[in-house]
Protein backbone atom coordinates (compact mmCIF):
# COMPACT_ATOMS: atom_id res chain seq x y z
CA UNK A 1 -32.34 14.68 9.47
CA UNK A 2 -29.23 15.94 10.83
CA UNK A 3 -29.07 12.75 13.58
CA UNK A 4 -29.11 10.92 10.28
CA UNK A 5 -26.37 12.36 8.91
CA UNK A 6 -24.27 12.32 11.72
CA UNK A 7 -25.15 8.62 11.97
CA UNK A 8 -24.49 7.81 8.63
CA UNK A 9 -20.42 9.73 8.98
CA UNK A 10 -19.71 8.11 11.83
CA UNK A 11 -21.01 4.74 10.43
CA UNK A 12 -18.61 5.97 7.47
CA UNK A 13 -15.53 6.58 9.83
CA UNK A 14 -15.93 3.56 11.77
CA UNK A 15 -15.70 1.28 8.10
CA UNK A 16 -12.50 3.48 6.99
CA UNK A 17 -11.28 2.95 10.29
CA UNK A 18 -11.46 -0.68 10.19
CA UNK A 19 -10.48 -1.32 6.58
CA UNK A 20 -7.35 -4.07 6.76
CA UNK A 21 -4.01 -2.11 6.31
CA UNK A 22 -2.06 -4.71 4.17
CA UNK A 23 0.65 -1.94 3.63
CA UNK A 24 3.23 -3.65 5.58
CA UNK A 25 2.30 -7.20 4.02
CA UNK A 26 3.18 -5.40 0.40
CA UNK A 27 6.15 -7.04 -1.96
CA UNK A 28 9.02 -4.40 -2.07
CA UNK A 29 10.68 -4.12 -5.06
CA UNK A 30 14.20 -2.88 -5.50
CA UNK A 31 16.01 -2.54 -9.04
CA UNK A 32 19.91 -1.57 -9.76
CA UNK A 33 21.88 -2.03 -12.66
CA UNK A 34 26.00 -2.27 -13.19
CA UNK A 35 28.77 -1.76 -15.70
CA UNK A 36 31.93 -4.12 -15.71
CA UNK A 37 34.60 -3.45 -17.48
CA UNK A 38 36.60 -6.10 -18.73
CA UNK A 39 39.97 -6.88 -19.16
CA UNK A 40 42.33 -8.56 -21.68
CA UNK A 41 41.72 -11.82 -19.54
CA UNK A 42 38.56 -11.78 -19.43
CA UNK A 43 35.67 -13.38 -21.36
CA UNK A 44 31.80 -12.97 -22.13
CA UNK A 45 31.38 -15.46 -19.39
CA UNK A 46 33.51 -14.20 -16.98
CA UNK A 47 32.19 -10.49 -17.28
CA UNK A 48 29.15 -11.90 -16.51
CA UNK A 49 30.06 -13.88 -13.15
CA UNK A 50 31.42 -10.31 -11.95
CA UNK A 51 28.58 -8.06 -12.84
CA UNK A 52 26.05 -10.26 -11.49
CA UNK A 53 28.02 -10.27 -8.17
CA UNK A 54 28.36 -7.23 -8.29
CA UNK A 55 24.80 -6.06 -8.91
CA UNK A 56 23.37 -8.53 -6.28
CA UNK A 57 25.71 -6.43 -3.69
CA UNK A 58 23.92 -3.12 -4.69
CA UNK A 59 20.61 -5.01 -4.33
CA UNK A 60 21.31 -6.40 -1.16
CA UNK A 61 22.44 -3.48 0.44
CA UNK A 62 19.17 -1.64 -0.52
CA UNK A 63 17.27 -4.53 0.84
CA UNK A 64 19.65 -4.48 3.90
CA UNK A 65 18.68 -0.99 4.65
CA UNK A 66 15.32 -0.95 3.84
CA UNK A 67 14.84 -4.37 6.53
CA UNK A 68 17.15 -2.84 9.22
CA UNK A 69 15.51 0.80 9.53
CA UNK A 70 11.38 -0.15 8.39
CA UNK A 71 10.90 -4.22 10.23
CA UNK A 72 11.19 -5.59 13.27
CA UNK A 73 14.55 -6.79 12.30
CA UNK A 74 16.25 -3.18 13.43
CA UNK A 75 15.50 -5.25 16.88
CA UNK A 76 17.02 -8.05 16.36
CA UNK A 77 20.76 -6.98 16.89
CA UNK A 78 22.00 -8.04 13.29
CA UNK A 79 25.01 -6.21 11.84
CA UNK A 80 24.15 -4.75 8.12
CA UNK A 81 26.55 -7.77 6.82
CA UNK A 82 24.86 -10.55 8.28
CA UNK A 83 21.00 -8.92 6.95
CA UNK A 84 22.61 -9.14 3.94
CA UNK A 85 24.14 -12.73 4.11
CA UNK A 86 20.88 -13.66 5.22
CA UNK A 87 18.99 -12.00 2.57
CA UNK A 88 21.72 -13.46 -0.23
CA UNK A 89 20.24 -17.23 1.01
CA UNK A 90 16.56 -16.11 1.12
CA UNK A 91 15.89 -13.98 -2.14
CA UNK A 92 17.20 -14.40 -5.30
CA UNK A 93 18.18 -11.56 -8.13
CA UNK A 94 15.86 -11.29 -11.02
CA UNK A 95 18.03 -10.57 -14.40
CA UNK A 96 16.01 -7.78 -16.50
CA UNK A 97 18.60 -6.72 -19.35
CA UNK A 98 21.84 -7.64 -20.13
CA UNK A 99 24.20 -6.48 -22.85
CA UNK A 100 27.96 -7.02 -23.63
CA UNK A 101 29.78 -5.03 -26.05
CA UNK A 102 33.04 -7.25 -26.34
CA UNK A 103 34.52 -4.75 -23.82
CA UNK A 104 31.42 -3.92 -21.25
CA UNK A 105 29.05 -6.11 -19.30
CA UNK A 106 25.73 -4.10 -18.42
CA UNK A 107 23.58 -5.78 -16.54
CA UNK A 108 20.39 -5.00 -14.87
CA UNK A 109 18.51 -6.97 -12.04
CA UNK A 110 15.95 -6.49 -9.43
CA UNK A 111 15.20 -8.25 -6.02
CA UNK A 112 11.23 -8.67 -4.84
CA UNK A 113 10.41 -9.30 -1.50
CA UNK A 114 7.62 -10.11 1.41
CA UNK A 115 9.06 -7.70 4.17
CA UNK A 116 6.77 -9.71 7.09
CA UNK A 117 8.50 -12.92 4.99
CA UNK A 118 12.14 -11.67 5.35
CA UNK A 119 11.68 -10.75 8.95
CA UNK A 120 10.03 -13.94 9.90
CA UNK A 121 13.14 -16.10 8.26
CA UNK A 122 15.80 -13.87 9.20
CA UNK A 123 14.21 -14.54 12.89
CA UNK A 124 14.42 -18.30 12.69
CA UNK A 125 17.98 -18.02 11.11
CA UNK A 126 19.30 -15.97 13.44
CA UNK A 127 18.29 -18.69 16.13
CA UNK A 128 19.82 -21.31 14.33
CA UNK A 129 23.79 -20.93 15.47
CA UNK A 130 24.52 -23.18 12.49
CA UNK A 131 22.30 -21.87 10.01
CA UNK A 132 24.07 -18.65 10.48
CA UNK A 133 27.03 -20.00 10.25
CA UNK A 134 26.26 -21.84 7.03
CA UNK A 135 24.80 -18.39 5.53
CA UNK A 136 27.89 -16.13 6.43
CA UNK A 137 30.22 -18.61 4.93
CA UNK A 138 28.78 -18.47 1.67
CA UNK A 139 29.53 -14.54 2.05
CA UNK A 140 33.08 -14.71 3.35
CA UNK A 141 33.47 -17.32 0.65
CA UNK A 142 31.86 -14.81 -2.21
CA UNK A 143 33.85 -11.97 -0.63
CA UNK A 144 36.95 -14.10 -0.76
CA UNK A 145 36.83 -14.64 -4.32
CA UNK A 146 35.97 -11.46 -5.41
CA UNK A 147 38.79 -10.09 -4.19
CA UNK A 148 41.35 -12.50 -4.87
CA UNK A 149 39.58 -11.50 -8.66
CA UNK A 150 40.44 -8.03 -8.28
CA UNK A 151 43.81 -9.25 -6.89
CA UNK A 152 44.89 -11.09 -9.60
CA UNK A 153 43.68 -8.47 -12.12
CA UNK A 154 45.91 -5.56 -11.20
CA UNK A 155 48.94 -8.45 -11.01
CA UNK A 156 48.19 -9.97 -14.48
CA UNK A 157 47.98 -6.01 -15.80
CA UNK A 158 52.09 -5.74 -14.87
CA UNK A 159 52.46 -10.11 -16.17
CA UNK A 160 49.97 -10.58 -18.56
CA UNK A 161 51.45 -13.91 -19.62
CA UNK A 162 51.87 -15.48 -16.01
CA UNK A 163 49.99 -18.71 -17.55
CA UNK A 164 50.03 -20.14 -13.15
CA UNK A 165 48.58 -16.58 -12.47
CA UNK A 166 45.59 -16.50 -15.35
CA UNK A 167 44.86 -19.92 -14.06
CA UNK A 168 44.15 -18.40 -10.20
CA UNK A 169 42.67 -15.75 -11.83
CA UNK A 170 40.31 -18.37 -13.92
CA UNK A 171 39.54 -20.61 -10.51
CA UNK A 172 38.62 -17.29 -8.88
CA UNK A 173 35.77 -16.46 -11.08
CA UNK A 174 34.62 -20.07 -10.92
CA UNK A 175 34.62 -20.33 -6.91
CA UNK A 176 32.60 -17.04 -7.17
CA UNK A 177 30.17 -18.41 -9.37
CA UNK A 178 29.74 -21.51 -7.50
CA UNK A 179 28.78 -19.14 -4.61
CA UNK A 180 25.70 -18.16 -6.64
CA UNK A 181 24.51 -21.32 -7.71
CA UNK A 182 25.32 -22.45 -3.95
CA UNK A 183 22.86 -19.52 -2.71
CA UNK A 184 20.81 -21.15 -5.74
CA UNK A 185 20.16 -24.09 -4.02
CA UNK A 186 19.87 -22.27 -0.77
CA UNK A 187 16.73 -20.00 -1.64
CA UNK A 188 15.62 -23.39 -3.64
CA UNK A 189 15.47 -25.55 -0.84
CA UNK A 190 13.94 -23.10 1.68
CA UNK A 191 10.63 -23.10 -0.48
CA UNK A 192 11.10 -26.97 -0.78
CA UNK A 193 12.30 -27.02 -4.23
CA UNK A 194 14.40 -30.13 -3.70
CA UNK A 195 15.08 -30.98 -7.36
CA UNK A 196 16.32 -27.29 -8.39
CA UNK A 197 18.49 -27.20 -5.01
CA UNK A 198 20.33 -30.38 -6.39
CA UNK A 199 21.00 -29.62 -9.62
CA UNK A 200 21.95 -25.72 -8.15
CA UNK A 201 24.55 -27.53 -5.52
CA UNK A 202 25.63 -29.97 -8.49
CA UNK A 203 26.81 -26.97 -10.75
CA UNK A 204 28.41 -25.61 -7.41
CA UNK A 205 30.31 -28.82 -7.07
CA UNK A 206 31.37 -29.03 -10.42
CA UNK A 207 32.87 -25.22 -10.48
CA UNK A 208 34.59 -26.08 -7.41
CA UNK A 209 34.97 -29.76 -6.31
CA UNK A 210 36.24 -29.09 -2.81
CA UNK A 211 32.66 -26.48 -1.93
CA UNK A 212 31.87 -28.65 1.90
CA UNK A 213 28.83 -26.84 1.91
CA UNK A 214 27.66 -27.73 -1.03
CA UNK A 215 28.11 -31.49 -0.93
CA UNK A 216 26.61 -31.29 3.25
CA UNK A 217 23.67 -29.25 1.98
CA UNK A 218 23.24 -31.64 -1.13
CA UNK A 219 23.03 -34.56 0.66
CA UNK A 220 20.61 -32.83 2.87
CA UNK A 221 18.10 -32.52 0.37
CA UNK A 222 18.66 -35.85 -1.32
CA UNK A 223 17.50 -37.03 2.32
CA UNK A 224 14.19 -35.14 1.89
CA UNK A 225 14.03 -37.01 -1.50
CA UNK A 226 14.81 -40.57 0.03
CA UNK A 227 17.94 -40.94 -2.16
CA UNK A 228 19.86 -42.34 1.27
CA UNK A 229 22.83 -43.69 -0.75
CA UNK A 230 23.49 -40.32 -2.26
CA UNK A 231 23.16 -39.04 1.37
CA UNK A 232 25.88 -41.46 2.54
CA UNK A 233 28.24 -40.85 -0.68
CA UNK A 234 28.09 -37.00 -0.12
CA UNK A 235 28.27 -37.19 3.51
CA UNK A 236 31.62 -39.51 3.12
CA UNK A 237 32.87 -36.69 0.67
CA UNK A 238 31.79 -33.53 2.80
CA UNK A 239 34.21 -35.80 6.31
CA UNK A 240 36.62 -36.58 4.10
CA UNK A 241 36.88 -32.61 2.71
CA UNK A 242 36.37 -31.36 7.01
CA UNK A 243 36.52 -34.27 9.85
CA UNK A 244 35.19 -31.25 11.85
CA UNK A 245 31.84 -30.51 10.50
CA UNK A 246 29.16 -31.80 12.52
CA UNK A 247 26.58 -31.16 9.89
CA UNK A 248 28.32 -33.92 7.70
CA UNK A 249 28.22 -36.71 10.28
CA UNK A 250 24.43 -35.33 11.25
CA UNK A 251 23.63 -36.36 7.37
CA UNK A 252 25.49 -39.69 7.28
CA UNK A 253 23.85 -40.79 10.77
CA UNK A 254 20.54 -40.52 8.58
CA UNK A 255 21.58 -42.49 5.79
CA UNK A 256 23.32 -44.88 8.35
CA UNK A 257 19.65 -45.18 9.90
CA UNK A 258 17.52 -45.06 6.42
CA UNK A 259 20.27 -48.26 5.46
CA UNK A 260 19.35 -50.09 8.14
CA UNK A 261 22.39 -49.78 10.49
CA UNK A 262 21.08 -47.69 13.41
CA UNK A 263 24.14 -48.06 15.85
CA UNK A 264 26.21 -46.61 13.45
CA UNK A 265 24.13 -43.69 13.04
CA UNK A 266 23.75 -42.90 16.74
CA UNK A 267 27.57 -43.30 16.96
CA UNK A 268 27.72 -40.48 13.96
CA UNK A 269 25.32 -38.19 15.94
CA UNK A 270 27.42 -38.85 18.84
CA UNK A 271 30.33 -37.48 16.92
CA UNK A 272 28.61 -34.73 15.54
CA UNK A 273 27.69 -33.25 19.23
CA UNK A 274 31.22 -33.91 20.28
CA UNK A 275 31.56 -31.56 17.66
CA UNK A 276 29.20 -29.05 18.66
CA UNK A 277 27.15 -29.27 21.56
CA UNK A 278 25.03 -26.68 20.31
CA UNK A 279 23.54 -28.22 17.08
CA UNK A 280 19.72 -28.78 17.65
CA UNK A 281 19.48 -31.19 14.52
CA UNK A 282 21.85 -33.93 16.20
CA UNK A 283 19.52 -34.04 19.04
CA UNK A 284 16.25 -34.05 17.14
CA UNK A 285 18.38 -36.71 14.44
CA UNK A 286 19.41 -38.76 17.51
CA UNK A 287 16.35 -38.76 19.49
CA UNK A 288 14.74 -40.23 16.32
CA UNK A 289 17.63 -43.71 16.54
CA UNK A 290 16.83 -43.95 20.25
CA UNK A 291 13.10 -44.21 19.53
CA UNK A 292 13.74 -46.76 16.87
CA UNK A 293 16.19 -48.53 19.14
CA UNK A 294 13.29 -48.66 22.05
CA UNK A 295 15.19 -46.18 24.07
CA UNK A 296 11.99 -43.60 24.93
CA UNK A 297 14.06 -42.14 27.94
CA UNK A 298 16.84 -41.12 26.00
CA UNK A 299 14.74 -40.12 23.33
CA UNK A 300 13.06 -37.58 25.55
CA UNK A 301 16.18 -36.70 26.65
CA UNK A 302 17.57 -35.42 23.34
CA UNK A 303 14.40 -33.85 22.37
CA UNK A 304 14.11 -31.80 25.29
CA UNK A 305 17.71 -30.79 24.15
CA UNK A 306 16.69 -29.59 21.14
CA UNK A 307 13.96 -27.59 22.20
CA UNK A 308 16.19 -25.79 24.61
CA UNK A 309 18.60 -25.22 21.60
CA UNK A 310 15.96 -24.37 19.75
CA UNK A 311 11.97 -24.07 20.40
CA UNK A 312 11.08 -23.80 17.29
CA UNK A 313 11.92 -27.22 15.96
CA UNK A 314 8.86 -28.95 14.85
CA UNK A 315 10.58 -32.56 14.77
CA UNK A 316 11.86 -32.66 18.33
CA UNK A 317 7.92 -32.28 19.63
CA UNK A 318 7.31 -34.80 17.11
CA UNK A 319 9.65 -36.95 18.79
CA UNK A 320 9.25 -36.27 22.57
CA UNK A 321 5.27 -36.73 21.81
CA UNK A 322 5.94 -40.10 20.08
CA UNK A 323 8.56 -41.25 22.74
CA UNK A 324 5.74 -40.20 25.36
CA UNK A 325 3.29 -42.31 23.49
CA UNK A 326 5.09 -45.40 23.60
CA UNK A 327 5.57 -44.84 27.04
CA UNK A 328 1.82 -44.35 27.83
CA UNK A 329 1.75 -40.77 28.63
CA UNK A 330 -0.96 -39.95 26.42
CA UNK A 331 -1.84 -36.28 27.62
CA UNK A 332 1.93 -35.35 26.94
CA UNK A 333 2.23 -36.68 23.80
CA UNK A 334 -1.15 -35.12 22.23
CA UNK A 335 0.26 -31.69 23.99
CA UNK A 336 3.59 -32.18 21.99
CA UNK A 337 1.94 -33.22 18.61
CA UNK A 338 -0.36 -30.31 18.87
CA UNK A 339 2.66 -27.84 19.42
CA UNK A 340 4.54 -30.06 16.14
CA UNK A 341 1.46 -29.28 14.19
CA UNK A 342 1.59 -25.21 15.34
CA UNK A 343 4.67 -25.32 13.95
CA UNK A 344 4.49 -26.68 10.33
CA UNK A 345 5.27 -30.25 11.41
CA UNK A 346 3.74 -32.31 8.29
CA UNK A 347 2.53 -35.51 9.86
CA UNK A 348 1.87 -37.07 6.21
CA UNK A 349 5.31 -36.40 5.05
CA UNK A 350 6.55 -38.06 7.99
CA UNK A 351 4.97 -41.26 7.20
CA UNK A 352 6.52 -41.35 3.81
CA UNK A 353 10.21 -41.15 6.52
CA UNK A 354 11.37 -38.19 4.84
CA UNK A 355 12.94 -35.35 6.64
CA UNK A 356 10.74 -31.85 6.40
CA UNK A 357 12.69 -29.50 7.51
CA UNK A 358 16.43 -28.44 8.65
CA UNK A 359 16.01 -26.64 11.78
């Protein structure tokens, strides 16, 4: 009887023992709320723009902490700032409660979020030289305007009738709420929301006409949609805004190549690596024209680029397998498709010539 029992514990041990742990898989959930005070200058609307900046910043620090001391992203040699830019792209605030009293904005929000989710995207963003790039900017730029808010306050409390300097003051709230809808359509088209990231980099555009990122990452996604003209128009308007962003002639090589004029979008890819050596998508973009053009050697060329730039790219094994292919190597190109597929490469979507993914 008592060989029994001791049977039966152990048995009972060995079950507890091996029960799943899903405790690090669990949605964390921060909440903070914030009181603005508003001026004479401002309004409902403007309150708003400022509390909700201002209570993302308390949720994104929490978030920041919480990642940096309890993931693996404590390892990945981040500063606090860029966790949070990253964060400010990935996750978006949740509004609770709000209430203004004609002289107080109140507003309460919280942030949810997959800690194994945030660690695996701040990973791939933080191996993606222009993807962190892209995701600081939109900081600096939300940092920029918040303080040129809180600039112009304190000077319109000694000139409260400065009509040029209520006008800055007026622009400044609007570039800082075009940051939000920007990191709007950021957070929408990670989870390939394509429609919502267009109409959230549309209401960034129209807050502040002159937002590069908005109109490079817009035409981005109208790519993924197959609208190739809108590509081409916002790409022309994101050069014409910066001649030095390689991103924009990246996007306007595709609709160049979706039109039906291939040189000139292997001369735009051309211009964007000129640009920066370093971007993985010109590669992967470019590789794609050479295989169209018949040019498998070259093709394999750029796509073994790109991997070096970046391993993780789906599309430049999905181009290096399908240059191999056409050049009979059939063991090298089912190796490369299979590693395309481990990585998320969607071999239906592809068909349809529509580009999956921007790394």
């Amino acid at each position: 009887m008592k060989s029994i029992l001791m049977r039966i514990t152990l048995i009972f041990f060995l079950f507890i023992l091996f029960i799943p742990n899903h405790t690090s898989a669990e949605t964390k959930t921060f909440i903070k709320e914030y009181t603005y005070q508003a001026s004479e200058l401002d309004s409902k609307a403007s309150s708003r723009t400022i509390a909700l900046e201002q209570v993302k910043r308390l949720l994104l620090e929490e978030l920041g902490t919480y990642l940096e001391t309890s993931t693996e992203v404590k390892d990945f040699q981040l500063t606090k700032d860029q966790i949070k830019a990253f964060s400010a792209g990935i996750v978006q605030a949740e509004i609770l409660k709000e209430k203004w009293d004609g002289e107080r904005f109140w507003i309460k929000a919280k942030i949810k979020a997959d800690p194994d989710e945030m660690t695996k995207r701040i990973n791939s963003l933080r191996n993606d030289k222009v993807k962190t790039e892209e995701y600081e900017d939109a900081s600096k730029k939300a940092d920029s305007a918040l303080r040129e808010v809180e600039k112009l306050r304190k000077e319109l409390e000694l000139v409260k009738r400065d009509r040029t300097q209520i006008a800055r003051y007026d622009q400044a709230i609007q570039n800082l709420d075009a940051t939000e809808w920007y990191r709007k359509g950021l957070a929408a088209m990670r989870i390939g929301n394509n429609n919502e990231a267009v109409s959230a980099y549309t209401r960034a555009i129209q807050l502040d006409p002159t937002y590069v990122r908005a109109y490079i990452d817009r035409s981005f996604v109208y790519s993924r949609l197959g609208n190739y003209q809108q590509v081409f128009n916002d790409a022309n308007k994101s050069i014409e805004l910066d001649p030095g962003n390689a991103m924009a002639y990246v996007n306007r090589g595709v609709a160049y190549s979706k039109l039906g004029n291939n040189q000139r979008s292997i001369d735009d890819y051309n211009k964007a690596i000129g640009l920066n050596p370093r971007y993985a998508l010109a590669y992967v973009d470019r590789s794609s024209a050479y295989i169209k053009s018949g040019n498998y050697q070259q093709a394999i060329k750029d796509a073994n680029k790109a991997i070096e730039l970046n391993p993780q790219n789906a599309m430049a094994y999905f181009n290096r397998g399908t240059a191999y292919a056409k050049l009979g190597l059939k063991k090298n190109a089912d190796n490369d498709y299979k590693t395309a597929r481990s990585l998320g490469f969607n071999f239906s979507e592809r068909k349809g010539k529509k580009r999956s993914s921007w790394f």
